[in-house]
Protein backbone atom coordinates (compact mmCIF):
# COMPACT_ATOMS: atom_id res chain seq x y z
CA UNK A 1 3.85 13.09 3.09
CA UNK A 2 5.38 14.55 -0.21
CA UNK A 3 4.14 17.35 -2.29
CA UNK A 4 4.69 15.04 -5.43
CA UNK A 5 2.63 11.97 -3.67
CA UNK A 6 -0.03 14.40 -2.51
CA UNK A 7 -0.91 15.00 -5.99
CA UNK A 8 -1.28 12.15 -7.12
CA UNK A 9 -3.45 11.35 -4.36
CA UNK A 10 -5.87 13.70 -5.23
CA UNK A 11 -5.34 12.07 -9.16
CA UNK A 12 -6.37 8.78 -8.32
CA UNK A 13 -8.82 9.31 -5.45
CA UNK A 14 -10.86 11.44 -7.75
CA UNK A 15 -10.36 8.96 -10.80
CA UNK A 16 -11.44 5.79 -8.40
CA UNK A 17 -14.14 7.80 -6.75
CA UNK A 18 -15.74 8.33 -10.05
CA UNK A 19 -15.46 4.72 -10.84
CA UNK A 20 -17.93 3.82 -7.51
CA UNK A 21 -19.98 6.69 -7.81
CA UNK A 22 -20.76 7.11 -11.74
CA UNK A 23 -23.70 4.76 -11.63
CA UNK A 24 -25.90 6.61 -9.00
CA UNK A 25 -25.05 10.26 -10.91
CA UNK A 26 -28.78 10.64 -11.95
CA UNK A 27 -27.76 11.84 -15.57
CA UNK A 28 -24.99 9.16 -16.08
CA UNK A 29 -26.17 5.95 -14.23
CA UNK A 30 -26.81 4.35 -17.22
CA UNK A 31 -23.04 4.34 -18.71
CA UNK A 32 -21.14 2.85 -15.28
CA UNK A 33 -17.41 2.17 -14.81
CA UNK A 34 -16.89 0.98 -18.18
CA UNK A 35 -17.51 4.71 -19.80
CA UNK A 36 -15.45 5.56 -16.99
CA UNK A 37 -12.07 4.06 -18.31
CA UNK A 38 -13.05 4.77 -21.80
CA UNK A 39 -13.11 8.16 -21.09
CA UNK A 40 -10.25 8.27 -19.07
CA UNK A 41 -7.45 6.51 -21.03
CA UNK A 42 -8.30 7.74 -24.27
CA UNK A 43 -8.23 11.40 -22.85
CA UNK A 44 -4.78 11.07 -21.03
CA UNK A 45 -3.79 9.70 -23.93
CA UNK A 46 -4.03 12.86 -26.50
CA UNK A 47 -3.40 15.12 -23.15
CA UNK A 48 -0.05 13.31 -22.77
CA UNK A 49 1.15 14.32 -25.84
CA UNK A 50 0.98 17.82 -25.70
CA UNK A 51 1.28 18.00 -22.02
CA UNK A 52 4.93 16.00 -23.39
CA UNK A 53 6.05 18.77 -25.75
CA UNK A 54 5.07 21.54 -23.31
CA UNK A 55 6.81 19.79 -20.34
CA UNK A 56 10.19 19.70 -22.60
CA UNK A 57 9.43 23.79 -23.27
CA UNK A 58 8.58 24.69 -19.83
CA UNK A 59 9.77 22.15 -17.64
CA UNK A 60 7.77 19.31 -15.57
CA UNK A 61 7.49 21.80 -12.56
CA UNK A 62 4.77 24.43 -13.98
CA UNK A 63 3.16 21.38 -16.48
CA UNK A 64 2.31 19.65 -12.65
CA UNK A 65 0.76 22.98 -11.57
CA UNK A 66 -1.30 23.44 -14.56
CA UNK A 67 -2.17 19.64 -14.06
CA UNK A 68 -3.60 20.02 -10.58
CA UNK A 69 -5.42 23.10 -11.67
CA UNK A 70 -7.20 21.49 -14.38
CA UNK A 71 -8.25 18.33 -11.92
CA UNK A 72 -9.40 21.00 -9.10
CA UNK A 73 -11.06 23.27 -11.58
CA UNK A 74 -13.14 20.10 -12.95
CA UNK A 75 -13.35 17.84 -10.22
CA UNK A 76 -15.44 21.45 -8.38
CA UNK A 77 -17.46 22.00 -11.43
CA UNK A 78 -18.67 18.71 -11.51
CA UNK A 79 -19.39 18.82 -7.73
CA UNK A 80 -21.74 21.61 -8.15
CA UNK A 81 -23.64 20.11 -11.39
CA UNK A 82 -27.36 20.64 -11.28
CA UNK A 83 -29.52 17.20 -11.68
CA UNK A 84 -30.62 18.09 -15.53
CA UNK A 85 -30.41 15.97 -18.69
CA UNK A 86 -28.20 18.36 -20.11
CA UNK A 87 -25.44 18.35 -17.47
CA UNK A 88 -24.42 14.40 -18.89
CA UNK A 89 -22.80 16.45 -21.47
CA UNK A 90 -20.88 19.23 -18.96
CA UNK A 91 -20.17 16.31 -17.40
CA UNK A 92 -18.66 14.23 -20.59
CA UNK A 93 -16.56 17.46 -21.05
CA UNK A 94 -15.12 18.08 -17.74
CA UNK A 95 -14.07 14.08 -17.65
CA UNK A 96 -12.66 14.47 -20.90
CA UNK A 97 -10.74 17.55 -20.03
CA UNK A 98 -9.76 16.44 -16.34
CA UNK A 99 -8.19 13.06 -17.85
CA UNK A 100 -6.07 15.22 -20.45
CA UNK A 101 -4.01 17.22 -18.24
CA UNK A 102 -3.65 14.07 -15.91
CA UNK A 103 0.11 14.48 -15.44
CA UNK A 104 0.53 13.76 -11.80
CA UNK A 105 1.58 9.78 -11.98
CA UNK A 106 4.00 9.83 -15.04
CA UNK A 107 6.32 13.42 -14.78
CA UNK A 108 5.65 12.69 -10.62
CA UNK A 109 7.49 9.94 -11.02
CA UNK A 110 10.36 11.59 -13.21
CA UNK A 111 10.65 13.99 -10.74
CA UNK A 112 10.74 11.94 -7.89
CA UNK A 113 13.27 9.80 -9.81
CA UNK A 114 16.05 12.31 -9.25
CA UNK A 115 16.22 12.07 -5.91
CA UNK A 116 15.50 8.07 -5.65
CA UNK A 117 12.00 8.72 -3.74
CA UNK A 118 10.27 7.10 -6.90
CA UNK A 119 8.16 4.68 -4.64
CA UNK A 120 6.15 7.69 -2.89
CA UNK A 121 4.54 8.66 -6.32
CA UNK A 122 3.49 4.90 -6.60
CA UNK A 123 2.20 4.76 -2.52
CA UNK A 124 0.56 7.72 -3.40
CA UNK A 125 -1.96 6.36 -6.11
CA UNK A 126 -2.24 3.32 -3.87
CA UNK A 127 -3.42 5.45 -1.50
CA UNK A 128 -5.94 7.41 -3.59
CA UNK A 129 -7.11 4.29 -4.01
CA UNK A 130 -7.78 3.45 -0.20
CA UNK A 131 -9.37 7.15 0.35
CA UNK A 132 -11.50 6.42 -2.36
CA UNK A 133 -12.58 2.90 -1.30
CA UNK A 134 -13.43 4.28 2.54
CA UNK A 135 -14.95 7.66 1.67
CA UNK A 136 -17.65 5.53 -0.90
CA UNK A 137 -18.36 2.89 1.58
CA UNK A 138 -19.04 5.79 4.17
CA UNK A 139 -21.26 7.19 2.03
CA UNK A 140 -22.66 4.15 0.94
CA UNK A 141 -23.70 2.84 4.74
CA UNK A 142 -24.65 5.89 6.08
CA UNK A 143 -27.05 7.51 3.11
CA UNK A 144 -28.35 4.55 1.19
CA UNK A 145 -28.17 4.54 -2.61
CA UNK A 146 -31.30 6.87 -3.17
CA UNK A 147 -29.26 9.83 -0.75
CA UNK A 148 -26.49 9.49 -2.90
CA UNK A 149 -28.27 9.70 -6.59
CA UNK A 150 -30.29 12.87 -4.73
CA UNK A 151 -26.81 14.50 -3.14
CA UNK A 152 -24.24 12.35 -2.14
CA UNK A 153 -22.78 11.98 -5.06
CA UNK A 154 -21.61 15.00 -5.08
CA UNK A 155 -19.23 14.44 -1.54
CA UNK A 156 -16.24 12.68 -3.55
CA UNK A 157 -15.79 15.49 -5.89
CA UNK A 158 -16.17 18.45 -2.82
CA UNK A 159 -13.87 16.22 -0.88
CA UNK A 160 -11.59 16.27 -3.76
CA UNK A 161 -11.94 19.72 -5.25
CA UNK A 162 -11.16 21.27 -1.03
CA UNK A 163 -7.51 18.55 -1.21
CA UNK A 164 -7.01 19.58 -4.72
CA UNK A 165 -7.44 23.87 -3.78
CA UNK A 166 -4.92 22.93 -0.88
CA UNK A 167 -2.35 21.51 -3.19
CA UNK A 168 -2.55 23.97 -5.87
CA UNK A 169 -1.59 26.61 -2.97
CA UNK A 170 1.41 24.39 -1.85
CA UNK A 171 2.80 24.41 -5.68
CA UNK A 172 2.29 27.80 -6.43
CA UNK A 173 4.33 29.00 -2.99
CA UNK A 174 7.59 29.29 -4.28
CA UNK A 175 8.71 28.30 -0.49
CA UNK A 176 6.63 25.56 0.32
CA UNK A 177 6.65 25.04 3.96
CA UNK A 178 7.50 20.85 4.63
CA UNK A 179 4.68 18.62 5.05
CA UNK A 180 3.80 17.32 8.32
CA UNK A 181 4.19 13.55 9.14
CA UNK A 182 0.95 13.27 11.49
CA UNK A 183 -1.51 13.14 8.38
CA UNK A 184 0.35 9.75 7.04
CA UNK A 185 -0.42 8.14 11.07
CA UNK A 186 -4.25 9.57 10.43
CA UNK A 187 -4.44 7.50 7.52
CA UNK A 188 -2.97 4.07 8.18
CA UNK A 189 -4.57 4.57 11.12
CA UNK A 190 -7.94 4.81 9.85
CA UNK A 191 -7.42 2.59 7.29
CA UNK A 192 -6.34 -0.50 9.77
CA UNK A 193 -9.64 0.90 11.55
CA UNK A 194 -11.97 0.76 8.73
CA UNK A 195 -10.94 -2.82 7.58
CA UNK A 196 -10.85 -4.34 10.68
CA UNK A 197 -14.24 -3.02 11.65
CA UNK A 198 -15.85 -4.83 7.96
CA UNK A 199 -13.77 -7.23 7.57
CA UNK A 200 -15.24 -10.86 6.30
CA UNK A 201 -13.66 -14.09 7.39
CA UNK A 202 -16.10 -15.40 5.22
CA UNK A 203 -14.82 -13.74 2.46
CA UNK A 204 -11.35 -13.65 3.30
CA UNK A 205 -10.73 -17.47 3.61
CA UNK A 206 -12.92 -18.03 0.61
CA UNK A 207 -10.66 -20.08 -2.44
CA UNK A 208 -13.39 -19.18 -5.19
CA UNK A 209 -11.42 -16.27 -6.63
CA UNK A 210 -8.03 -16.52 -8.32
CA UNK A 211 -7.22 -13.38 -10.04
CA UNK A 212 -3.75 -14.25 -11.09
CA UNK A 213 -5.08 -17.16 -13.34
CA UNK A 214 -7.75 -15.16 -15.08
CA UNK A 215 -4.99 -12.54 -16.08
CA UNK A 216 -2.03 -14.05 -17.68
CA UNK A 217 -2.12 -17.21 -20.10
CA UNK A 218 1.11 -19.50 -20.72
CA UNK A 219 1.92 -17.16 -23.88
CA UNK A 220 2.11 -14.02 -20.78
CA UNK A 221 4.19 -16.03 -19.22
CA UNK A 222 6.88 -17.20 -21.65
CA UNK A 223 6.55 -13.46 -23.18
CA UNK A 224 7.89 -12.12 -20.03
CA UNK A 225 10.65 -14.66 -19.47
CA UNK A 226 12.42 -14.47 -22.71
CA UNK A 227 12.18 -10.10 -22.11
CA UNK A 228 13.85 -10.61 -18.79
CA UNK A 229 16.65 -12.63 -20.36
CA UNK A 230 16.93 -9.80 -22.72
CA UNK A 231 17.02 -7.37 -20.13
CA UNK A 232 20.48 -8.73 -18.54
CA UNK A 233 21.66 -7.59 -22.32
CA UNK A 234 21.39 -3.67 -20.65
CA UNK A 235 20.84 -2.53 -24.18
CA UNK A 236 18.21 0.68 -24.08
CA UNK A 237 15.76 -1.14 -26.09
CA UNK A 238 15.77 -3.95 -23.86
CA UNK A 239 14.85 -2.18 -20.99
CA UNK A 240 11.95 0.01 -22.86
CA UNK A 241 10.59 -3.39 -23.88
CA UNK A 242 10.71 -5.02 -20.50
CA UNK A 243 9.24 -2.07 -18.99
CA UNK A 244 6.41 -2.18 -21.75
CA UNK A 245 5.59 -5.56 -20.53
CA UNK A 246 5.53 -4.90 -16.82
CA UNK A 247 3.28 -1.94 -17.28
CA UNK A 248 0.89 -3.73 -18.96
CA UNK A 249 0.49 -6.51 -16.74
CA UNK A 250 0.40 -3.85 -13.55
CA UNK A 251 -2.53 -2.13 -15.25
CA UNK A 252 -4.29 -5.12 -16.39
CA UNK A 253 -3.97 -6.27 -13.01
CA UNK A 254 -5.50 -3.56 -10.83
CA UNK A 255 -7.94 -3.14 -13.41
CA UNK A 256 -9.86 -6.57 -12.97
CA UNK A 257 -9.22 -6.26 -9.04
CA UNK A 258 -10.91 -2.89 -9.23
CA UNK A 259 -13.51 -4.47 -11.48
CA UNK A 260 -13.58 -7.00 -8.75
CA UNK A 261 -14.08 -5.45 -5.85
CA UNK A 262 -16.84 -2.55 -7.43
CA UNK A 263 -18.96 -6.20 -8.20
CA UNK A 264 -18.29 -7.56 -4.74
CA UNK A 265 -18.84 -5.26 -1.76
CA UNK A 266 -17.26 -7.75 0.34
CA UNK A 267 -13.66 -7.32 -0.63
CA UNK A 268 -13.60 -3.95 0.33
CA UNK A 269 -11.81 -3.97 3.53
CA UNK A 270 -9.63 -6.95 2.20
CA UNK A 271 -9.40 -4.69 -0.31
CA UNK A 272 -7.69 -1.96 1.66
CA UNK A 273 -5.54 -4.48 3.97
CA UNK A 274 -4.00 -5.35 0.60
CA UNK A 275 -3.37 -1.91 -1.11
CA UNK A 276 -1.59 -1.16 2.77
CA UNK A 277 0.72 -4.11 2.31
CA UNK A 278 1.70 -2.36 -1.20
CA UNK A 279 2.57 0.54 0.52
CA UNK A 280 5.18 -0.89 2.58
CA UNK A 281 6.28 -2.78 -0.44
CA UNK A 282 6.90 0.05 -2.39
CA UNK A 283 8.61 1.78 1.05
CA UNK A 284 10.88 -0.99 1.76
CA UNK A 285 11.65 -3.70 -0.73
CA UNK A 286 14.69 -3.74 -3.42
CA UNK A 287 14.02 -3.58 -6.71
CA UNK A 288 15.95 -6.80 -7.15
CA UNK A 289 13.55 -8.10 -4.62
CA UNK A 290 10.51 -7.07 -6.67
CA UNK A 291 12.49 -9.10 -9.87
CA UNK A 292 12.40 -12.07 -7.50
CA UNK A 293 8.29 -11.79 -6.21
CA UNK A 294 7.49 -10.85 -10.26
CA UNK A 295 8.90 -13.85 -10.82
CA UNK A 296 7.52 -16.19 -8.24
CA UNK A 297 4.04 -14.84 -9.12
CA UNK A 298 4.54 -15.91 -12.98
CA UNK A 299 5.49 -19.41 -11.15
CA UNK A 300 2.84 -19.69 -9.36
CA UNK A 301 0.01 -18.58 -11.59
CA UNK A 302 1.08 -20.82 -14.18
CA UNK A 303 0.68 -23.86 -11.52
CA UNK A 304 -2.71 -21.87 -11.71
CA UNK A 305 -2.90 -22.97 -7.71
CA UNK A 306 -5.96 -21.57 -5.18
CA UNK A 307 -5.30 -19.56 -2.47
CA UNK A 308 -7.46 -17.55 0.59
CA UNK A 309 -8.92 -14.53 -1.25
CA UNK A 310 -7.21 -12.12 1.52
CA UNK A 311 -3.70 -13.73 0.18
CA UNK A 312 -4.57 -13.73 -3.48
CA UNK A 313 -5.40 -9.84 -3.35
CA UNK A 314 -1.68 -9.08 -1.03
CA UNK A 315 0.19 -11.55 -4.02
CA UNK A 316 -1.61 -9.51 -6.50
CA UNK A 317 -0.50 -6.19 -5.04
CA UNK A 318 2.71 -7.33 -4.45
CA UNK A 319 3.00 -8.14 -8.61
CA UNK A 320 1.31 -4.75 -9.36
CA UNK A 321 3.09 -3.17 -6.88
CA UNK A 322 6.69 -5.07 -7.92
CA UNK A 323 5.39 -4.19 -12.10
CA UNK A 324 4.43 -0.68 -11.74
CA UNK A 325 7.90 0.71 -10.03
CA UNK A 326 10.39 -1.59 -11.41
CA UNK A 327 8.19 -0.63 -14.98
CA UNK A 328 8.42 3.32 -14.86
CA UNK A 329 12.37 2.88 -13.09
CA UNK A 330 12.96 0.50 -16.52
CA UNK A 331 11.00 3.32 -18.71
CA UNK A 332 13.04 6.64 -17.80
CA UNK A 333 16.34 4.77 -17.72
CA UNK A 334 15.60 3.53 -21.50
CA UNK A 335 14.39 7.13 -22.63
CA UNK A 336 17.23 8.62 -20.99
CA UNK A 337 17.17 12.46 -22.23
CA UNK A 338 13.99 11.56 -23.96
CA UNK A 339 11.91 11.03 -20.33
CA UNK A 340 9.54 14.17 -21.11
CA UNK A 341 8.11 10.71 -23.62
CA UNK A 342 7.28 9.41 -19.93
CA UNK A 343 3.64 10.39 -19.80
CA UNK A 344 2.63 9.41 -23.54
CA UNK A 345 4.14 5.87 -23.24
CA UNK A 346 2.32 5.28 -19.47
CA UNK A 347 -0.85 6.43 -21.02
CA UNK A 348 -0.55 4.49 -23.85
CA UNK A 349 0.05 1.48 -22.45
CA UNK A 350 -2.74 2.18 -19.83
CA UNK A 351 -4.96 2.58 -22.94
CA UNK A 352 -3.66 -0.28 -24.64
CA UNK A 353 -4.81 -2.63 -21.39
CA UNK A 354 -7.79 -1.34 -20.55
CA UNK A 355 -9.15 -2.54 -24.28
């Protein structure tokens, strides 16, 4: 496991762990997951541009330690938050400032770039995402919703303040000792586990859901044809406009699948089986092979054609999956020696979708 993905592990676990768990926080139930992205994209937008300017000053190395510093620093504040009226607003605050210095994804990514390792920044916030999914149903099955508004809430954030302490230590060292492989089998292996053991067939063969068709319209569609013709052009505004269009369809994407799955409990653990199969998607497939599946997924959602749920969810990561690499790759490319730019356009795009 790299240092670069660990981060942004902890990044999205705690961002996706506040998502399930913001509704039972006794002195925030009543704003939910909507707040939640509100918050978060408007924040990392304003924190991207000055995290920007000082990356180009003082280089994307120390701007990723102050970033995990910030995200520890909050993420254990807000685990040890008394049950008061008045801690909403410590609580508004810490969001606010743990979403502005979240640098991990965007200047991970640059970094990774260099060395052609990109995809491990991406598995890494996919799998955030699966820590997050299993660690809230745990909670969920085992306390009960009126354990968690009492206490439990509190286990995501101690969970990710221990990870993020652990990382910070890793960064500072200025000889990091190499990460071990056996925590990556710990994880796929207990992520197999835990969606085997709840999966649906129910659920899984259902044909009532077709998220594909409820994202993009025939106007998407044609949109993103006529940029990839462009794109064969190699000019550098080509590819910045390509890659704005891929970016936006990746986040508005995993947005109304997270949406999805935080209404039904059910999709969970097809949930997870689909977030694995864009791990290996990011580990071993081309980018001219994630072209090709972009482009069979426009195909087939503008037949607007039904499939199993547990297939719609893998297609769908496949496109988010196939979006959000061959997106950022398209991104620093265009900016060339203007990448430090990386984390302002991601977050404004991410803004831009989640209207």
């Amino acid at each position: 496991m790299n240092i670069l993905a660990l981060g942004t592990i902890v990044e999205y676990f705690d961002f996706i762990s506040f998502s399930f768990i913001c509704k039972y926080i006794p002195f925030f139930g009543g704003y939910g997951t909507y707040t939640q992205f509100a918050l978060g994209y408007g924040a990392r937008l304003a924190g991207s541009l000055v995290m920007s300017l000082f990356s180009r000053r003082y280089g994307e190395q120390r701007m990723l330690i102050v970033s995990i510093f910030m995200i520890t620093l909050s993420t254990t504040i807000i685990a040890c938050l008394p049950n008061i009226p008045f801690s909403f607003y410590i609580l508004i605050l810490l969001r606010i400032i743990r979403f502005a210095f979240a640098f991990e994804f965007p200047a991970g990514f640059s970094v990774a770039s260099e060395s052609a390792k990109s995809y491990i920044v991406v598995n890494g916030a996919t799998k955030g995402y699966i820590l997050a999914t299993i660690v809230f149903s745990l909670i969920f099955n085992l306390l009960g919703s009126e354990a968690i508004s009492s206490f439990g809430w509190r286990i995501p954030f101690i969970i990710g303040g221990i990870a993020g302490f652990y990382l910070l230590l890793q960064r500072v060292d200025f000889s990091p000792k190499p990460m071990p492989i056996w925590p990556e089998y710990i994880f796929f292996t207990t992520a197999i586990l835990f969606a085997m053991y709840s999966f649906q067939p129910n659920v899984a063969f259902s044909t009532n859901i077709n998220i594909s068709c409820e994202m993009l319209t025939n106007l998407d569609i044609v949109t993103f044809l006529l940029a990839f013709v462009l794109l064969f052009f190699k000019e550098r505004y080509s590819k910045l406009i390509f890659s704005g269009l891929l970016l936006k369809y990746a986040f508005t994407c995993s947005i109304l699948q997270m949406k999805l799955v935080s209404i039904m409990p059910g999709l969970s653990s097809i949930n997870i089986l689909s977030l694995l199969f864009s791990c290996l998607i990011g580990t071993f497939i081309s980018k001219r092979y994630m072209y090709c599946s972009i482009i069979l997924y426009l195909c087939v959602s503008s037949m607007q054609m039904k499939f199993p749920v547990i297939l719609n969810l893998c297609f769908n990561q496949l496109f988010v999956t196939s979006c959000m690499i061959s997106g950022m790759s398209l991104l620093r490319e265009g900016l060339s020696k203007q990448k430090f730019l990386m984390p302002v356009i991601y977050n404004f795009i991410a803004f831009a979708a989640s209207l």
